[in-house]
C-alpha atoms as a PDB file:
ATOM      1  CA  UNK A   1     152.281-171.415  20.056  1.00  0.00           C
ATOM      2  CA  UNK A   2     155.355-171.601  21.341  1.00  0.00           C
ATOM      3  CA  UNK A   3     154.641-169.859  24.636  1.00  0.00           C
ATOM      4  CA  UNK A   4     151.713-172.253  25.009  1.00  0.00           C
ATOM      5  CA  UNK A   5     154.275-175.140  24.361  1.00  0.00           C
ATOM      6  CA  UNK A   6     156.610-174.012  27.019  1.00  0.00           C
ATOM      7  CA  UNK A   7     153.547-173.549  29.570  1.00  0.00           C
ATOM      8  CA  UNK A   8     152.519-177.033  29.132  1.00  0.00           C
ATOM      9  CA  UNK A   9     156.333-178.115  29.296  1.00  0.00           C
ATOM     10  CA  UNK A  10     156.725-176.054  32.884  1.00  0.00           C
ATOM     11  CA  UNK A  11     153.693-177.406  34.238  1.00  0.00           C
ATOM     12  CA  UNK A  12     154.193-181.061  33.878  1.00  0.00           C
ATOM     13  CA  UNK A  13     151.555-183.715  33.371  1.00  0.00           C
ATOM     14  CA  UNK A  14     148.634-182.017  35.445  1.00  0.00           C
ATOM     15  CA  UNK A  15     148.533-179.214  32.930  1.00  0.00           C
ATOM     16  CA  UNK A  16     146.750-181.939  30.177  1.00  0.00           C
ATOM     17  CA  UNK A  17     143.745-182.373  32.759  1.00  0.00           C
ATOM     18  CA  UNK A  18     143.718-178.807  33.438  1.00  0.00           C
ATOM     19  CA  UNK A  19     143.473-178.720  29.716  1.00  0.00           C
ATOM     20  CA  UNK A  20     140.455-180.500  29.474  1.00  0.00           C
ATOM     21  CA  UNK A  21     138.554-178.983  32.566  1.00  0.00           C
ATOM     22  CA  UNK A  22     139.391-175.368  31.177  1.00  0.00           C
ATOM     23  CA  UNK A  23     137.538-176.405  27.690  1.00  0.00           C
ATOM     24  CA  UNK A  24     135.377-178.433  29.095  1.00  0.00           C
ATOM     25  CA  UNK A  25     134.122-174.830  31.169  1.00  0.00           C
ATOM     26  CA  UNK A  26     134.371-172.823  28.489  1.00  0.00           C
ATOM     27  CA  UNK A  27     131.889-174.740  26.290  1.00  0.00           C
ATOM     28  CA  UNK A  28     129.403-175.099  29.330  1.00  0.00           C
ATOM     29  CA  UNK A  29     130.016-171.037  29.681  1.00  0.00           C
ATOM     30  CA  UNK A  30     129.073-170.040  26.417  1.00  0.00           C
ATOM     31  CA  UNK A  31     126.089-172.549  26.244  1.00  0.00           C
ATOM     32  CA  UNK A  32     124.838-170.905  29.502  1.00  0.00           C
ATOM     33  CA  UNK A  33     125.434-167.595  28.272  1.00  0.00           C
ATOM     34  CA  UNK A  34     123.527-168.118  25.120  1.00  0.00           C
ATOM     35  CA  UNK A  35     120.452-169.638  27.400  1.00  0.00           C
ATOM     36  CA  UNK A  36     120.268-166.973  29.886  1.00  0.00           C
ATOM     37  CA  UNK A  37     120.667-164.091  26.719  1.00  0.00           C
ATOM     38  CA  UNK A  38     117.829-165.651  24.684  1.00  0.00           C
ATOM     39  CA  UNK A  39     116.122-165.609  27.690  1.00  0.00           C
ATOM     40  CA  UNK A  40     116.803-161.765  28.616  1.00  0.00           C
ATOM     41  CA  UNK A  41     115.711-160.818  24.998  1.00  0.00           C
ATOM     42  CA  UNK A  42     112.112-159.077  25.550  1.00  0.00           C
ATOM     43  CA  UNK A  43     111.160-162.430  28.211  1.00  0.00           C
ATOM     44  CA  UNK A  44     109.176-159.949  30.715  1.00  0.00           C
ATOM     45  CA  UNK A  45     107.644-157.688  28.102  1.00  0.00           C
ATOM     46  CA  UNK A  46     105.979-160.831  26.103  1.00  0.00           C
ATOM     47  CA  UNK A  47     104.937-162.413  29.498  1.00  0.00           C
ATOM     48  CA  UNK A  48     102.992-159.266  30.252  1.00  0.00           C
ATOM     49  CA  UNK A  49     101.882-158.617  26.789  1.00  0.00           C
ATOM     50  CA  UNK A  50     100.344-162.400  27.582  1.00  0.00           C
ATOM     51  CA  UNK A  51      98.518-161.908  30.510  1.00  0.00           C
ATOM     52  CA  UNK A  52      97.086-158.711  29.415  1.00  0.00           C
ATOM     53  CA  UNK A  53      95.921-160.654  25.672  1.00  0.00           C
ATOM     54  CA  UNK A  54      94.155-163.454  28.228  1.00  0.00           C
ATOM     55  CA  UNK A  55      91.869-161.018  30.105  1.00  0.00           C
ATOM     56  CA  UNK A  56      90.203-160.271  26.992  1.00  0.00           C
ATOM     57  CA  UNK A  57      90.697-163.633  24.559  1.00  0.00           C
ATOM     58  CA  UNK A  58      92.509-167.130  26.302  1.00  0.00           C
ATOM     59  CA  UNK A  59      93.057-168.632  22.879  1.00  0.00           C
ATOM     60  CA  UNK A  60      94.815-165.892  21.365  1.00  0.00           C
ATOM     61  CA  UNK A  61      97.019-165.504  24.322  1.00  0.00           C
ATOM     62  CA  UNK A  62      97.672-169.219  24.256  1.00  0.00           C
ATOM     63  CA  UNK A  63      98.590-168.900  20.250  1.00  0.00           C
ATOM     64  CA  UNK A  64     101.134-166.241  21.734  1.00  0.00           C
ATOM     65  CA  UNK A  65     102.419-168.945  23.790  1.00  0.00           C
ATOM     66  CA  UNK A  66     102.769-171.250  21.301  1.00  0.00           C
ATOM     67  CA  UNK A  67     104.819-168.687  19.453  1.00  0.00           C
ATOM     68  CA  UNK A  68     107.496-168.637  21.982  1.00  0.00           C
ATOM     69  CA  UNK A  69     107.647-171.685  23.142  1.00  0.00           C
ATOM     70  CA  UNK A  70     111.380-171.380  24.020  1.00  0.00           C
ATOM     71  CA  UNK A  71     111.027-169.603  27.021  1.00  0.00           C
ATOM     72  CA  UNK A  72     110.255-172.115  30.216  1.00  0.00           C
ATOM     73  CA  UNK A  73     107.421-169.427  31.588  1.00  0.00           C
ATOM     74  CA  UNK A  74     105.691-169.792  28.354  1.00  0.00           C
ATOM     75  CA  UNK A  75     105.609-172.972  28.624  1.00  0.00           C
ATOM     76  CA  UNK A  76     104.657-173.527  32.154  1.00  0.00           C
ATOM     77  CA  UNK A  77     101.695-170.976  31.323  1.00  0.00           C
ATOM     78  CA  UNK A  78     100.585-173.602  28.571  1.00  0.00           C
ATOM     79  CA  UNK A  79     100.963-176.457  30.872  1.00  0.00           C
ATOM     80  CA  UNK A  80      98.219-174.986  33.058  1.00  0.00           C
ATOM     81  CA  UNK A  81      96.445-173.462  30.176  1.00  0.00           C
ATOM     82  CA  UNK A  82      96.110-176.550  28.091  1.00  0.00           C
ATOM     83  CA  UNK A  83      93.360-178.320  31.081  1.00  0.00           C
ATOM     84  CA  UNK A  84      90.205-177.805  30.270  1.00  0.00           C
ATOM     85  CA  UNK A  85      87.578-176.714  32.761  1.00  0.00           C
ATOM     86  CA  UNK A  86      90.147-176.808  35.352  1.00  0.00           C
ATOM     87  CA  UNK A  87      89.450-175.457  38.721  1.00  0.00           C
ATOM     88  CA  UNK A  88      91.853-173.084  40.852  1.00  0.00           C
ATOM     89  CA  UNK A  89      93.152-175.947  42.377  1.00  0.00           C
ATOM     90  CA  UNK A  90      94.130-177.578  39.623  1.00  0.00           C
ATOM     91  CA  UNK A  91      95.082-174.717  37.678  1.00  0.00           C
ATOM     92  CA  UNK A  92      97.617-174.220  40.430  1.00  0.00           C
ATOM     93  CA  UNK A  93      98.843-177.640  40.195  1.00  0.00           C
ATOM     94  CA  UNK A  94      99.738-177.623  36.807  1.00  0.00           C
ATOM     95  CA  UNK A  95     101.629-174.578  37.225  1.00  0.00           C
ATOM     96  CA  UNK A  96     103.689-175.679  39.741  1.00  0.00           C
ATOM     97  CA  UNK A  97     104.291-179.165  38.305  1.00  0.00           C
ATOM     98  CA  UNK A  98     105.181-177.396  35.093  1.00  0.00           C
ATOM     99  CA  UNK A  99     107.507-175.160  36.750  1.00  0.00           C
ATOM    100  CA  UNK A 100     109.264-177.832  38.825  1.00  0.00           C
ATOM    101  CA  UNK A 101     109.794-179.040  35.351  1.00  0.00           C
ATOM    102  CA  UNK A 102     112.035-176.379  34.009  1.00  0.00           C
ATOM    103  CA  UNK A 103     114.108-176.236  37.263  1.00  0.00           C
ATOM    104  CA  UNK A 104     116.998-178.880  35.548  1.00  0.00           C
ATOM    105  CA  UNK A 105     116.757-176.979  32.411  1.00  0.00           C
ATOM    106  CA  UNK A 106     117.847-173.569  34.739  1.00  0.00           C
ATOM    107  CA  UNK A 107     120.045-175.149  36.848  1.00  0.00           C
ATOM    108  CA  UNK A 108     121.605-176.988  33.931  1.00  0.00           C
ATOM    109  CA  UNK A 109     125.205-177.924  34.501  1.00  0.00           C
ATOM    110  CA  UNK A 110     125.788-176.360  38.068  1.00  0.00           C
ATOM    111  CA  UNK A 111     127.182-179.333  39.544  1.00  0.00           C
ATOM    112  CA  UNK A 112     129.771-179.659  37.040  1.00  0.00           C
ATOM    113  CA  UNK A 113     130.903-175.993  37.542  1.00  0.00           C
ATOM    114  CA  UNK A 114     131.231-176.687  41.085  1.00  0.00           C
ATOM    115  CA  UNK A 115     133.087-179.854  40.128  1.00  0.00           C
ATOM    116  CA  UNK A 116     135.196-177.823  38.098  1.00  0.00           C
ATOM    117  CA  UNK A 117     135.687-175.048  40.738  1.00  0.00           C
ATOM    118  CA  UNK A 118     136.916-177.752  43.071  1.00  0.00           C
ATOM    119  CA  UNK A 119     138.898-180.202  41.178  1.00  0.00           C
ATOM    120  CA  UNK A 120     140.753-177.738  39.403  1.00  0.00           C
ATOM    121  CA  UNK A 121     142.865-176.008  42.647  1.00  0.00           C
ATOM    122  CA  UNK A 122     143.576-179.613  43.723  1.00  0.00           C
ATOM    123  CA  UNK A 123     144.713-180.655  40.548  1.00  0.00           C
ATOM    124  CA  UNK A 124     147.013-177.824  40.717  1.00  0.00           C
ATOM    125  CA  UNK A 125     147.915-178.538  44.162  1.00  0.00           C
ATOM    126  CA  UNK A 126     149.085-182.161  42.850  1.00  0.00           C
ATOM    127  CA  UNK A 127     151.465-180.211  40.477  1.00  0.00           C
ATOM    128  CA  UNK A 128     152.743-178.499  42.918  1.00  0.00           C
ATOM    129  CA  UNK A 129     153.682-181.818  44.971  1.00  0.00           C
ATOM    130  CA  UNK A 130     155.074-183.101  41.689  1.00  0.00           C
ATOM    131  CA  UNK A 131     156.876-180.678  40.939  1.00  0.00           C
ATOM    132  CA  UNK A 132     158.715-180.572  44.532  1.00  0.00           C
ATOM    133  CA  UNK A 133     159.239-183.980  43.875  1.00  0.00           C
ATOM    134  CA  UNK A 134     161.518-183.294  40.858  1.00  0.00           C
ATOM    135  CA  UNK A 135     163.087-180.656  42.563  1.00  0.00           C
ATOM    136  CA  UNK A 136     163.842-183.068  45.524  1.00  0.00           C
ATOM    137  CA  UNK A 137     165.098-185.696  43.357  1.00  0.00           C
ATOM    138  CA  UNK A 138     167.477-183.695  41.698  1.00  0.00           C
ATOM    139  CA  UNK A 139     169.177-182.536  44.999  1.00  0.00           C
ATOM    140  CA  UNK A 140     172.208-184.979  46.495  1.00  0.00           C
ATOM    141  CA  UNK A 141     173.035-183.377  50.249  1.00  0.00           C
ATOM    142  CA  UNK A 142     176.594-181.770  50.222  1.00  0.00           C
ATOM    143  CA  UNK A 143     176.830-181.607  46.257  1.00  0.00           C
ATOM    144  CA  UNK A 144     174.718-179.123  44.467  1.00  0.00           C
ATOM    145  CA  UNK A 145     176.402-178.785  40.811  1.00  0.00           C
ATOM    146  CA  UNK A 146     175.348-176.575  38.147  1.00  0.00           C
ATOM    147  CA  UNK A 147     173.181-179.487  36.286  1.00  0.00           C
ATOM    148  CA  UNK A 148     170.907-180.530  39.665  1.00  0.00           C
ATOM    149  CA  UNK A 149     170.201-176.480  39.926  1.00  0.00           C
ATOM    150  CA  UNK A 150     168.798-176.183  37.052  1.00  0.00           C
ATOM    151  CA  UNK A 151     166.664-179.363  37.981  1.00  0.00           C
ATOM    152  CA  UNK A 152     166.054-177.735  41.153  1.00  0.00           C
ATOM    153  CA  UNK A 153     164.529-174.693  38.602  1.00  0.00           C
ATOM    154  CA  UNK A 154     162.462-177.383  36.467  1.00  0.00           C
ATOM    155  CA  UNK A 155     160.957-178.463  39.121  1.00  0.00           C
ATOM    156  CA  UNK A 156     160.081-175.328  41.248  1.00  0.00           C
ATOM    157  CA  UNK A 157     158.875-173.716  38.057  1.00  0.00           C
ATOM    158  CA  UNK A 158     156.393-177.048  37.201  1.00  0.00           C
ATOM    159  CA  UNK A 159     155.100-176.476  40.840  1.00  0.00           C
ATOM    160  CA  UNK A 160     154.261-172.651  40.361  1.00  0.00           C
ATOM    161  CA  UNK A 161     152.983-173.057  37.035  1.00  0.00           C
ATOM    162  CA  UNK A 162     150.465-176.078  37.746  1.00  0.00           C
ATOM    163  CA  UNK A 163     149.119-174.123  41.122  1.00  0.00           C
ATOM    164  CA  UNK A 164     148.650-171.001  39.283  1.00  0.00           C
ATOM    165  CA  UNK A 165     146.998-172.352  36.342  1.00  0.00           C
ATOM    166  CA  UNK A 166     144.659-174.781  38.621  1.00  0.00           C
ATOM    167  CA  UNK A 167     143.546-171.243  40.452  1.00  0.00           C
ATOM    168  CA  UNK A 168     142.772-169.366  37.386  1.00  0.00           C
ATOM    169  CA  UNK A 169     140.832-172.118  36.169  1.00  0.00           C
ATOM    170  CA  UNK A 170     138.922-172.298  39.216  1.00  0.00           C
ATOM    171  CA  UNK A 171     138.235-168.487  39.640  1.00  0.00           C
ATOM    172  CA  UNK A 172     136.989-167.843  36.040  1.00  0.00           C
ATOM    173  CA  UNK A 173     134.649-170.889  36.348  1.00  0.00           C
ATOM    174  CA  UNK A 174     133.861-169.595  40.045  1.00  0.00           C
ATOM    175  CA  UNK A 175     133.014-165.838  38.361  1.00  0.00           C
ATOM    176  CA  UNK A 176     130.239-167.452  35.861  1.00  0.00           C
ATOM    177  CA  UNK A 177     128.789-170.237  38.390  1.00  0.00           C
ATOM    178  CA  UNK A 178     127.603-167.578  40.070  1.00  0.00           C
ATOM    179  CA  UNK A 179     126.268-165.202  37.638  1.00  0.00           C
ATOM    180  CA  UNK A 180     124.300-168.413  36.367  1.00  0.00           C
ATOM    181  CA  UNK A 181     122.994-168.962  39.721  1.00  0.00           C
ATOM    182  CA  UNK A 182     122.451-165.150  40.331  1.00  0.00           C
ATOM    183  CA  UNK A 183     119.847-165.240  36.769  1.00  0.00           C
ATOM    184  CA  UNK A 184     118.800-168.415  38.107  1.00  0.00           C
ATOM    185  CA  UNK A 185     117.370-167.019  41.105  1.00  0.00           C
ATOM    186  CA  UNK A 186     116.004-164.096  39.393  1.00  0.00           C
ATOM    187  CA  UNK A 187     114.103-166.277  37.268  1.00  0.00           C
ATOM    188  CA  UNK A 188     112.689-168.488  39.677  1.00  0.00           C
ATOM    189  CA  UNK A 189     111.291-165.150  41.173  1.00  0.00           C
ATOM    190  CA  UNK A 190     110.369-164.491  37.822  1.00  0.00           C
ATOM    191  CA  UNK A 191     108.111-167.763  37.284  1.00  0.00           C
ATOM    192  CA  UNK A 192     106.426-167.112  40.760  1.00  0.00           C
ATOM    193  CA  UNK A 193     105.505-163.189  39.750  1.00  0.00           C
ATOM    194  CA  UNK A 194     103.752-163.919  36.519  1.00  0.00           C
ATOM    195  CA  UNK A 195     102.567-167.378  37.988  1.00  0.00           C
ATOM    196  CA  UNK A 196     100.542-166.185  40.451  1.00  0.00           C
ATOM    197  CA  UNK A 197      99.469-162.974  38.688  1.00  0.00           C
ATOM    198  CA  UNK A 198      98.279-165.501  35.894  1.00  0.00           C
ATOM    199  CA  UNK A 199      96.155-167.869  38.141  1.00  0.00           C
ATOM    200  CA  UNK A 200      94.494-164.935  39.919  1.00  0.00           C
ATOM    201  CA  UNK A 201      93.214-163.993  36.230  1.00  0.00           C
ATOM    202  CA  UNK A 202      92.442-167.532  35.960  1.00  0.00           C
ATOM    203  CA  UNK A 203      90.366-167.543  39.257  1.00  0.00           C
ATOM    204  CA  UNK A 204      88.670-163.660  38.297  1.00  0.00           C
ATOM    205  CA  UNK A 205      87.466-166.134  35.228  1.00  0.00           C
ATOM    206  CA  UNK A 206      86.237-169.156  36.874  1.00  0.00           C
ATOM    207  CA  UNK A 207      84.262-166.977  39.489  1.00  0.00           C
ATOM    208  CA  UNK A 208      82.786-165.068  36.684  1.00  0.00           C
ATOM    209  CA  UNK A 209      81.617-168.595  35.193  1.00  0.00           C
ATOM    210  CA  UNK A 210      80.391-169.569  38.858  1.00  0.00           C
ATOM    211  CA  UNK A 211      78.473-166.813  38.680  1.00  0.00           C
ATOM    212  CA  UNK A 212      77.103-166.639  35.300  1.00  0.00           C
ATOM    213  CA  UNK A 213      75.941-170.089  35.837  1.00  0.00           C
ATOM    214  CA  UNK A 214      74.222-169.464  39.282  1.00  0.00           C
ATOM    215  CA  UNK A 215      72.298-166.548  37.162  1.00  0.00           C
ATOM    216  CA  UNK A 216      71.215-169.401  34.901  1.00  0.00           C
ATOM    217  CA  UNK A 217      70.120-171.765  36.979  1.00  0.00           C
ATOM    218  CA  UNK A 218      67.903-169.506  38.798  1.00  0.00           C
END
């Protein structure tokens, strides 16, 4: 605690923002992390498990869905699944209005980690300015005594202390910004897969009807 205390004292005023930007990453971290992880848990193998179900029974494979409806895929695949009688072209719709959908919920808080990653070095940056300040103010030209060098020190070690902690603020947040937006992308590759591999089941169907009912009506 008392380290802490003494790293707050060096740093000067800028270190209580840098305070609240440093938690304030942290809890959008460990959301994120808990998001992305619930979605790495067994997402791909229950998609597929889906499809397969649907080629041989639609409602079961939409009870399925309903069973995980945490994921965003499962429930863009309801979105489209829930029309009845729809054609390709609609079918298609719904899928890609449902998956536009869950694009905030994936990109959730990227703005304010770039916010973060930004505001942080220049907050840091002020410190250091501050800090020079104090150091300047404590200086008289021609008479440097032992009590304005140790001012000099106070403020030198405010500026060094503010800068550094502004940077490792920014480079941690930096580091999971773009994991996030590295499982981002993969998921929005994700969605598209299994999207298009559903509606082509969903069009193998609808031709099948086309053609049933052509047999009928002749």
């Amino acid at each position: 605690m008392e380290t802490v205390y003494q790293l707050f004292n060096n740093g000067g005023l800028v270190m209580w923002p840098l305070l609240g930007l440093s938690i304030f990453s942290l809890a959008m971290i460990l959301e994120r992390s808990l998001f992305w992880f619930r979605l790495a848990s067994g997402q791909e193998k229950i998609l597929k498990k889906v499809l397969t179900v649907y080629q041989q029974d639609p409602k079961m494979a939409d009870m399925m869905l309903k069973r995980h409806q945490h994921l965003p895929m499962a429930r863009i695949f309801l979105a489209a699944l829930s029309l009845e009688r729809s054609t390709p072209e609609k079918f298609r719709l719904a899928l890609e209005s449902a998956a536009q959908a869950e694009i905030p919920l994936l990109k959730r808080f990227s703005n304010s980690f770039e916010t973060i990653t930004s505001v942080s070095p220049l907050l840091g940056l002020l410190g250091t300015v501050l800090g020079l300040i104090t150091s300047l103010a404590s200086l008289s030209i021609g008479d440097i005594e032992s009590s304005q060098a140790t001012g000099v020190t106070g403020g030198i070690s405010e500026a060094l202390t503010s800068t550094a902690t502004g940077l490792v603020i920014a480079i941690f947040t930096l580091f999971f910004a773009s994991t996030f937006r590295g499982l981002y992308l993969q998921q929005i590759a994700l969605i598209q897969e299994f999207s298009g591999q559903l509606e082509l089941l969903h069009l193998e169907k609808y031709e099948q009807k086309g053609d049933i009912t052509d047999a009928i009506t002749r």
